[in-house]
Protein backbone atom coordinates (compact mmCIF):
# COMPACT_ATOMS: atom_id res chain seq x y z
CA UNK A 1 22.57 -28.80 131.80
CA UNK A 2 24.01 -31.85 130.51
CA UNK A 3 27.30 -32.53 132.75
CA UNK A 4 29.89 -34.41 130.87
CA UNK A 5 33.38 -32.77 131.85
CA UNK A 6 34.33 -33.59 127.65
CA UNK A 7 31.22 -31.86 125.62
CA UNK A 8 31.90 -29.51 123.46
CA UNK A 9 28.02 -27.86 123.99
CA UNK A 10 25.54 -27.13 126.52
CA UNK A 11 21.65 -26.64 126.59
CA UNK A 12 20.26 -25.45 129.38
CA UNK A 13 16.49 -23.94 129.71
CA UNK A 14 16.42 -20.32 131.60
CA UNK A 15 14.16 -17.71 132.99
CA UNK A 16 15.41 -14.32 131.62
CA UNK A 17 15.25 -11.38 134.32
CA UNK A 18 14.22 -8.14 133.79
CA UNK A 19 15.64 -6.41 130.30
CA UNK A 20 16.08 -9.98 128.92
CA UNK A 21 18.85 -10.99 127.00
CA UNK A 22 20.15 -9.45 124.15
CA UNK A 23 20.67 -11.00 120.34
CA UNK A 24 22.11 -9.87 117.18
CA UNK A 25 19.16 -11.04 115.46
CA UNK A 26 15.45 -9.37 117.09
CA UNK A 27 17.35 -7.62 119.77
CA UNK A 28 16.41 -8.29 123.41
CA UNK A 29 14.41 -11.55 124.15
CA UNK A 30 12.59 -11.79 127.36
CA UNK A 31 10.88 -14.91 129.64
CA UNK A 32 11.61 -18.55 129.16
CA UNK A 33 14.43 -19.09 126.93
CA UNK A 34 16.73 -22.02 125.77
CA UNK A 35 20.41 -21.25 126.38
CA UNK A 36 22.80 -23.49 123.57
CA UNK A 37 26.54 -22.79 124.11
CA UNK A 38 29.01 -24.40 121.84
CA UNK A 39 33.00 -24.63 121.30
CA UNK A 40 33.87 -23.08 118.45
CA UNK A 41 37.09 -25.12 116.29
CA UNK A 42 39.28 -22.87 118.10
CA UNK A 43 38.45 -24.62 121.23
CA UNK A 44 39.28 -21.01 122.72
CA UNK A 45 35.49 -19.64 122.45
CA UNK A 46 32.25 -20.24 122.50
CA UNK A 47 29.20 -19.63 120.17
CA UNK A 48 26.43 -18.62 122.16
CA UNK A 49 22.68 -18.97 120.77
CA UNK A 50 19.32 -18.52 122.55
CA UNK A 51 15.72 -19.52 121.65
CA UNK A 52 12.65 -19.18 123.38
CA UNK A 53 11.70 -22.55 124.65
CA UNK A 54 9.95 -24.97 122.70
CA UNK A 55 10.33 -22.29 119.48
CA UNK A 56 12.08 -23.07 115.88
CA UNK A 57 13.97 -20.19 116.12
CA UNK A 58 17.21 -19.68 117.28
CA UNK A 59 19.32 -16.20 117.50
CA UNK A 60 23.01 -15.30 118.40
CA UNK A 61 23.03 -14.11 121.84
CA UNK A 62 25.38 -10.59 120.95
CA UNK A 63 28.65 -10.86 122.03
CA UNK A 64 29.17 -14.23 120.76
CA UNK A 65 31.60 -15.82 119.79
CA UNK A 66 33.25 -15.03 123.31
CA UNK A 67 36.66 -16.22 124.82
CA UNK A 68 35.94 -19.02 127.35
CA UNK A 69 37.69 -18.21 130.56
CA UNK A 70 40.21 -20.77 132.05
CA UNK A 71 37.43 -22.85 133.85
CA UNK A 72 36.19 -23.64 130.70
CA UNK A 73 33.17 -24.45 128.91
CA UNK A 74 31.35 -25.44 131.24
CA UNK A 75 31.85 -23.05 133.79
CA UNK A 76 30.71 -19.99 130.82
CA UNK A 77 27.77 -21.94 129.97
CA UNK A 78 26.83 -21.65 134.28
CA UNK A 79 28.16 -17.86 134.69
CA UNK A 80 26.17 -17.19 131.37
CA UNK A 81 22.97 -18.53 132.70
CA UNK A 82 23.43 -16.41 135.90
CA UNK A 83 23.73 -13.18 133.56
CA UNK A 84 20.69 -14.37 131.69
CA UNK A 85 18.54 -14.83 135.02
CA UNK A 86 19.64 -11.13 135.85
CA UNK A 87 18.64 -9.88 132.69
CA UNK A 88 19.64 -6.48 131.45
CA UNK A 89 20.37 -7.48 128.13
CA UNK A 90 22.51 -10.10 128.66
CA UNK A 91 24.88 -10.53 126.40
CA UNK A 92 27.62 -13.51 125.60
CA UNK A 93 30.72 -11.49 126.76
């Protein structure tokens, strides 16, 4: 995960658990993945999008855009990559 405390994004490669993680796009994605979490204009949310690694492709993990909490981004881009590594259709919210 790249670490600067001022980035407005975050790309981070995962290992979905069990059930995946689910987008709007082809519905639940399972095994390695590619996590890319962005601040949206707002600067109050996030846009959350998910590829499997090394693919073209990339889908809107469902849920997303989701309200980043007061930790900030960086801390939703780490709790979402624990929900992701738990699986069961993870989604961004």
């Amino acid at each position: 995960m790249n670490t600067s405390p001022d980035t407005d994004s975050y790309t981070s490669n995962v290992t979905a658990g069990p059930g995946g993680a689910m987008t709007d796009d082809v519905g639940v994605i399972t095994g390695d993945l590619t996590v890319r979490t962005t601040l949206t204009g707002d600067q109050r949310s996030a846009h959350v999008t998910v590829q499997y690694t090394g693919a073209d492709e990339w889908y809107t993990l469902t849920g997303s855009p989701a309200p980043i909490p007061e930790g900030g981004l960086a801390a939703y881009h780490r709790d979402l990559l624990g929900r992701i590594r738990r699986g069961q259709g993870a989604t961004a919210t």
